[in-house]
C-alpha atoms as a PDB file:
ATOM      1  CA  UNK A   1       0.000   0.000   0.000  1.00  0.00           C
ATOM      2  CA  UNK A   2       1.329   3.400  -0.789  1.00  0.00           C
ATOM      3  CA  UNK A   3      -0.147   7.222   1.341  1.00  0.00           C
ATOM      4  CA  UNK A   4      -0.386  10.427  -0.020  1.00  0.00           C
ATOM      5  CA  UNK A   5       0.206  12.994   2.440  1.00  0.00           C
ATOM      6  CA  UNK A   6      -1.616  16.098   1.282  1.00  0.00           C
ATOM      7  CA  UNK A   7      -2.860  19.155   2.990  1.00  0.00           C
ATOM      8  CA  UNK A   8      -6.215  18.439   1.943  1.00  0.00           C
ATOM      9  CA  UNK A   9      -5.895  14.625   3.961  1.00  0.00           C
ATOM     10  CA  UNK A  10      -3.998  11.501   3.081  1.00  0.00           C
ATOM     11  CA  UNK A  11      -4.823   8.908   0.017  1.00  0.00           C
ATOM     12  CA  UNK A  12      -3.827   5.703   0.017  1.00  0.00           C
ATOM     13  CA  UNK A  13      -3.475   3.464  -2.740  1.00  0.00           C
ATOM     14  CA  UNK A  14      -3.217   0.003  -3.342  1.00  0.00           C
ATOM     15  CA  UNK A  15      -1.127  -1.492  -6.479  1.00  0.00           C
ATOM     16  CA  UNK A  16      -2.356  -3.475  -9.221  1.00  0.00           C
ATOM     17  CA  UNK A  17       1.179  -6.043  -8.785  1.00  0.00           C
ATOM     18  CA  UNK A  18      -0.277  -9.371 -11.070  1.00  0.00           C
ATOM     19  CA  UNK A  19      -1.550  -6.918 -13.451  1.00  0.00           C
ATOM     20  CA  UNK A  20       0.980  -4.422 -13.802  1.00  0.00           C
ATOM     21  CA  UNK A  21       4.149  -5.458 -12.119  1.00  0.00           C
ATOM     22  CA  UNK A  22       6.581  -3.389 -14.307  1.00  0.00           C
ATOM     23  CA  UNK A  23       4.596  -0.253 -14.065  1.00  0.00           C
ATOM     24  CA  UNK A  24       3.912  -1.299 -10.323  1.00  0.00           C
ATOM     25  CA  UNK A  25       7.527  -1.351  -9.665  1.00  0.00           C
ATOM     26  CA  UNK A  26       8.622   1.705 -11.249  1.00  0.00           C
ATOM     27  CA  UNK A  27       6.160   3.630  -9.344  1.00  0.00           C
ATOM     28  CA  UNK A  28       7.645   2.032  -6.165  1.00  0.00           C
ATOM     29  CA  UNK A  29      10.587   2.645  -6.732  1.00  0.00           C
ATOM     30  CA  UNK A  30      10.154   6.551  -7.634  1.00  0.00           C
ATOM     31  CA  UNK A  31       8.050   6.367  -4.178  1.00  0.00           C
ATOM     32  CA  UNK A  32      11.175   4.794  -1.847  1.00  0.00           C
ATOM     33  CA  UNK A  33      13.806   7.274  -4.087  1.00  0.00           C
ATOM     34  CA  UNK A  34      11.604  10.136  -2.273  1.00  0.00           C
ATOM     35  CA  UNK A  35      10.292  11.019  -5.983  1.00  0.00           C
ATOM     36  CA  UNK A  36       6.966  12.327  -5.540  1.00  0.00           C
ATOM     37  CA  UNK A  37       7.801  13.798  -2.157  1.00  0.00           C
ATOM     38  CA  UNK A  38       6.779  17.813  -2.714  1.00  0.00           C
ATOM     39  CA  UNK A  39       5.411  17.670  -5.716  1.00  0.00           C
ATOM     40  CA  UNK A  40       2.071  19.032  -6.977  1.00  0.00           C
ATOM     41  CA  UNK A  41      -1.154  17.966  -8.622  1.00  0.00           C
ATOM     42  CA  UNK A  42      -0.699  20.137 -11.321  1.00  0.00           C
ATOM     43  CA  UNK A  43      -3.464  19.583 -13.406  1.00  0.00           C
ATOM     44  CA  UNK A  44      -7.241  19.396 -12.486  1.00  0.00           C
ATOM     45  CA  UNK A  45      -9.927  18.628 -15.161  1.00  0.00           C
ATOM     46  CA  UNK A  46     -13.160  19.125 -12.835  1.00  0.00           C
ATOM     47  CA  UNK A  47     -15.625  15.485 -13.509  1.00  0.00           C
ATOM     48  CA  UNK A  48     -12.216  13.549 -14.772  1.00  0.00           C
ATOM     49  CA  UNK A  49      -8.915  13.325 -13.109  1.00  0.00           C
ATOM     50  CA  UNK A  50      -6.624  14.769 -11.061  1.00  0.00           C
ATOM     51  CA  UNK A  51      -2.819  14.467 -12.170  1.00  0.00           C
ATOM     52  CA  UNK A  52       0.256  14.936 -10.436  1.00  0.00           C
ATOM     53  CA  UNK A  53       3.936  13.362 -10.316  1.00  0.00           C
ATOM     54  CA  UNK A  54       6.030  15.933 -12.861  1.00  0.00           C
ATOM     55  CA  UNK A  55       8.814  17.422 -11.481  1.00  0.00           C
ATOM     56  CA  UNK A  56       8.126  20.503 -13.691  1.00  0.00           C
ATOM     57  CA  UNK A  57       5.347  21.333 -12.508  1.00  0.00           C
ATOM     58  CA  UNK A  58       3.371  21.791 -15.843  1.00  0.00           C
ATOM     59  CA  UNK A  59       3.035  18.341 -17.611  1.00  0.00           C
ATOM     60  CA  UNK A  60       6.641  18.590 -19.535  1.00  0.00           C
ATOM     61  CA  UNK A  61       8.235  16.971 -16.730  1.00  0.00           C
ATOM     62  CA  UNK A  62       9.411  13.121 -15.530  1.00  0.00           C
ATOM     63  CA  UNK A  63      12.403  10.807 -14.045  1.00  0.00           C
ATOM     64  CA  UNK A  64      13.874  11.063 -16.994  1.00  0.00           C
ATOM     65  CA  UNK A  65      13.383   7.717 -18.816  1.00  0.00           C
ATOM     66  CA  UNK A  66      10.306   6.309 -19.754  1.00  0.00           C
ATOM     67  CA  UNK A  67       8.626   2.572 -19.470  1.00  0.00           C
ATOM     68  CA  UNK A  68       6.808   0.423 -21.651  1.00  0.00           C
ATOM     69  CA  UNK A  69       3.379   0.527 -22.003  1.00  0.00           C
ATOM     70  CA  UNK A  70       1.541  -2.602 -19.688  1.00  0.00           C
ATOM     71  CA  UNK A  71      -2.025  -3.846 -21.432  1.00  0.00           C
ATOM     72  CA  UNK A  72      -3.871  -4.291 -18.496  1.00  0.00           C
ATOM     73  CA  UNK A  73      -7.902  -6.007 -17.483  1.00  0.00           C
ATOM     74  CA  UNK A  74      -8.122  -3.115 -15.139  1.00  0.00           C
ATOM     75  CA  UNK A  75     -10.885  -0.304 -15.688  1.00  0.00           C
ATOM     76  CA  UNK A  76     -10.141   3.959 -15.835  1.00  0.00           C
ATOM     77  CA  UNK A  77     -13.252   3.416 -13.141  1.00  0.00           C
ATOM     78  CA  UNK A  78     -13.535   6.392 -10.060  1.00  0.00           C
ATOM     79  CA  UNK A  79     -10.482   5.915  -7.827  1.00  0.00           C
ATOM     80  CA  UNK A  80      -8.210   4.343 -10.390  1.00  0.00           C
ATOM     81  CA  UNK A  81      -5.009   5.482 -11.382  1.00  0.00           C
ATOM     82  CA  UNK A  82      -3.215   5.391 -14.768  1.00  0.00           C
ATOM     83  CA  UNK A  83      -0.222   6.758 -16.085  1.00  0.00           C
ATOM     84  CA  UNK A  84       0.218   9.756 -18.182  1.00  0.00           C
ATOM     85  CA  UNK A  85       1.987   9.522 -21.182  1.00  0.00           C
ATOM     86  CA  UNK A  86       2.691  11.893 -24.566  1.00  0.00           C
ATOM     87  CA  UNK A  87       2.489   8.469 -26.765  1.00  0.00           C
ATOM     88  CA  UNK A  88       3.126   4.817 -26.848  1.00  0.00           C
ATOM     89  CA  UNK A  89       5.724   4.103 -24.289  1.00  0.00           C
ATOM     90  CA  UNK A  90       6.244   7.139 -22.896  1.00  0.00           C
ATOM     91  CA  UNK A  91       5.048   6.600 -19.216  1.00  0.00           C
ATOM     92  CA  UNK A  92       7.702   7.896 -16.345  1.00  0.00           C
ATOM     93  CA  UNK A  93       6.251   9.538 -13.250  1.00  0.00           C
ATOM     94  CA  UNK A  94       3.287  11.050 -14.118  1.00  0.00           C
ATOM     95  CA  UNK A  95      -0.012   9.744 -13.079  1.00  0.00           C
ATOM     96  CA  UNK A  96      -3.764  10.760 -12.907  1.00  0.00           C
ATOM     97  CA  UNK A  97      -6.833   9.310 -10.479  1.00  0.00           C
ATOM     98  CA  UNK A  98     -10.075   8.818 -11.812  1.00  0.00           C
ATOM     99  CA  UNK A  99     -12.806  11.328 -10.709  1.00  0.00           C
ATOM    100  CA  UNK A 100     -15.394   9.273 -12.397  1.00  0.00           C
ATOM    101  CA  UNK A 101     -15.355   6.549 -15.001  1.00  0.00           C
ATOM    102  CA  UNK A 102     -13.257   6.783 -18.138  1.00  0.00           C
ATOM    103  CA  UNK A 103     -13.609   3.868 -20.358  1.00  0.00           C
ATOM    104  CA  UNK A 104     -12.731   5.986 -23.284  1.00  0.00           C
ATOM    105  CA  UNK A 105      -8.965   5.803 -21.628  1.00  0.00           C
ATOM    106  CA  UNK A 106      -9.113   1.585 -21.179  1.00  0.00           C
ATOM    107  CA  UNK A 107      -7.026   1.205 -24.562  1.00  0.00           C
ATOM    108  CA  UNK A 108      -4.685   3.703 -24.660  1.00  0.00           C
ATOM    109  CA  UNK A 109      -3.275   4.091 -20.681  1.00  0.00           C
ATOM    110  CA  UNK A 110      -2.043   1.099 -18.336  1.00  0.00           C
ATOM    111  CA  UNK A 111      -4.225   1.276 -14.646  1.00  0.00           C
ATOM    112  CA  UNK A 112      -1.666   0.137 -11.901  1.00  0.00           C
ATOM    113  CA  UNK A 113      -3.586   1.065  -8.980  1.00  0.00           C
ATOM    114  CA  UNK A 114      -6.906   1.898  -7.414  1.00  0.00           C
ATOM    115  CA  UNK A 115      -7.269   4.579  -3.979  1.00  0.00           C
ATOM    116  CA  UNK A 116      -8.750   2.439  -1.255  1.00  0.00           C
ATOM    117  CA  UNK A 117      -9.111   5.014   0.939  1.00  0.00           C
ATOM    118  CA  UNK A 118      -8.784   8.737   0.930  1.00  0.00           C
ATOM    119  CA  UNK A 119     -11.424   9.184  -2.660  1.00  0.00           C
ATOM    120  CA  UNK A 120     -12.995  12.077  -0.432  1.00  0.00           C
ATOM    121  CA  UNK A 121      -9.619  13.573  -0.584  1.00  0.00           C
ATOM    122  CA  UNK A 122      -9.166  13.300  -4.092  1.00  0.00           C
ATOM    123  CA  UNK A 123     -12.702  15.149  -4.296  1.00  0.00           C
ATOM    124  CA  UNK A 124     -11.484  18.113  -2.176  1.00  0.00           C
ATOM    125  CA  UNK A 125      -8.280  18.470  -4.773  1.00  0.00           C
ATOM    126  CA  UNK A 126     -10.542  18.170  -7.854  1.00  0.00           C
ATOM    127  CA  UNK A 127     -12.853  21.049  -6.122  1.00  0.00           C
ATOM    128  CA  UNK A 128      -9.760  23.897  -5.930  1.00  0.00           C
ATOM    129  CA  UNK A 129     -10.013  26.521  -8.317  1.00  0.00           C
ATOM    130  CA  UNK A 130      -7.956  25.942 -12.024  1.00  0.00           C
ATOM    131  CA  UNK A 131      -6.835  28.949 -14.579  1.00  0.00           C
ATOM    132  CA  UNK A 132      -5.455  27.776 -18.254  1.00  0.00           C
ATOM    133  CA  UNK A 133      -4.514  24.331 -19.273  1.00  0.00           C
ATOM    134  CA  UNK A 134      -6.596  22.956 -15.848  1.00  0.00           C
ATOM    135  CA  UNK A 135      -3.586  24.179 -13.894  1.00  0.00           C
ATOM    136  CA  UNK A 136      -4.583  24.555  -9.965  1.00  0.00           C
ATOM    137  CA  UNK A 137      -4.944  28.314  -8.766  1.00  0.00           C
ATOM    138  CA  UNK A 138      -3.230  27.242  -5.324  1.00  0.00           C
ATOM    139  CA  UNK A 139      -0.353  24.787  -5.070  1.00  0.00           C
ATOM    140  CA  UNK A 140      -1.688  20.977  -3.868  1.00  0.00           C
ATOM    141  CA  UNK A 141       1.371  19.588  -3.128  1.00  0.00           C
ATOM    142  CA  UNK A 142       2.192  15.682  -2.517  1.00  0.00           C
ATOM    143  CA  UNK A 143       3.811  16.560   1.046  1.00  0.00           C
ATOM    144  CA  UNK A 144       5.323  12.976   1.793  1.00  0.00           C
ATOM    145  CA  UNK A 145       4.349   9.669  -0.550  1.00  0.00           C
ATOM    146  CA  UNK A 146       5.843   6.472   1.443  1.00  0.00           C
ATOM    147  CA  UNK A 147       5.066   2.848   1.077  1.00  0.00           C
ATOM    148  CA  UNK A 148       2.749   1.851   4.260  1.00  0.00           C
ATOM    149  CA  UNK A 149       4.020  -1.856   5.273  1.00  0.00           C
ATOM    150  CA  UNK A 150       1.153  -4.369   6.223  1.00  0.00           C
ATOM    151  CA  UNK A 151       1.568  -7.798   7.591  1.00  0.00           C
ATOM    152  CA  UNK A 152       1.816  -9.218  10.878  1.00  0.00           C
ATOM    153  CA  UNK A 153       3.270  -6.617  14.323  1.00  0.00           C
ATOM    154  CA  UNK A 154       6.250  -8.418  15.742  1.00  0.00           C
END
């Protein structure tokens, strides 16, 4: 499981690892690098997605390689994430969350994980206030993304 920490609450995520396990494990990896940590949802398209995870700030931005594309069962449904891309196999760090269902996305961008908690989170960002190119009047910043451990206490 993977948190969020935003100011707006925390979201936390679970992966998609049978499904997606490439695109599963980059995005794990960018999370334990400290990646994501500080970083902003810079773009907000009100009844869509949400999309953060660009260094840049304005959807030009990534880690600075980029992964193949992973065909996946999974559904652009509300809560599910996907990864952003400019083309075929151009996914890096960028990654949107489902504000309601997009089936029109199920061909075209690999789902890797679903929010299992934290959706009325994601609501709250989606409601702040955009200008041009769906860019967020106030900064919604990723304050700390960190894998959250389950299994048995010792």
């Amino acid at each position: 499981m993977v948190v969020i920490e935003t100011g707006f609450g925390n979201i936390e995520l679970e992966l998609f690892w049978k499904e997606t396990p490439k695109t599963a494990l980059n995005f794990l990896r960018l999370v334990h690098k400290g990646f994501y940590n500080g970083l902003t949802f810079h773009r907000i398209v009100p009844n869509f997605v949400i999309q953060g995870g660009d260094p840049a700030g304005d959807g030009s931005g990534g880690p600075g390689y980029s992964i193949p594309d992973e065909p996946t069962i999974q559904k652009h449904v509300r809560g599910a994430l996907g990864m952003a891309k400019a083309g075929p196999n151009t996914a890096g760090s960028q990654f949107y969350i489902c504000l309601r269902d997009a089936p029109h996305l199920d061909k075209d961008f690999t789902v890797f994980a679903r929010v299992i908690k934290g959706m009325e989170v994601v609501d709250k960002i989606a409601m702040v206030k955009t200008g041009p190119q769906n860019r967020p009047l106030e900064k919604v910043v990723m304050k700390k993304v960190y894998e959250l451990k389950t299994g048995p206490k010792k």
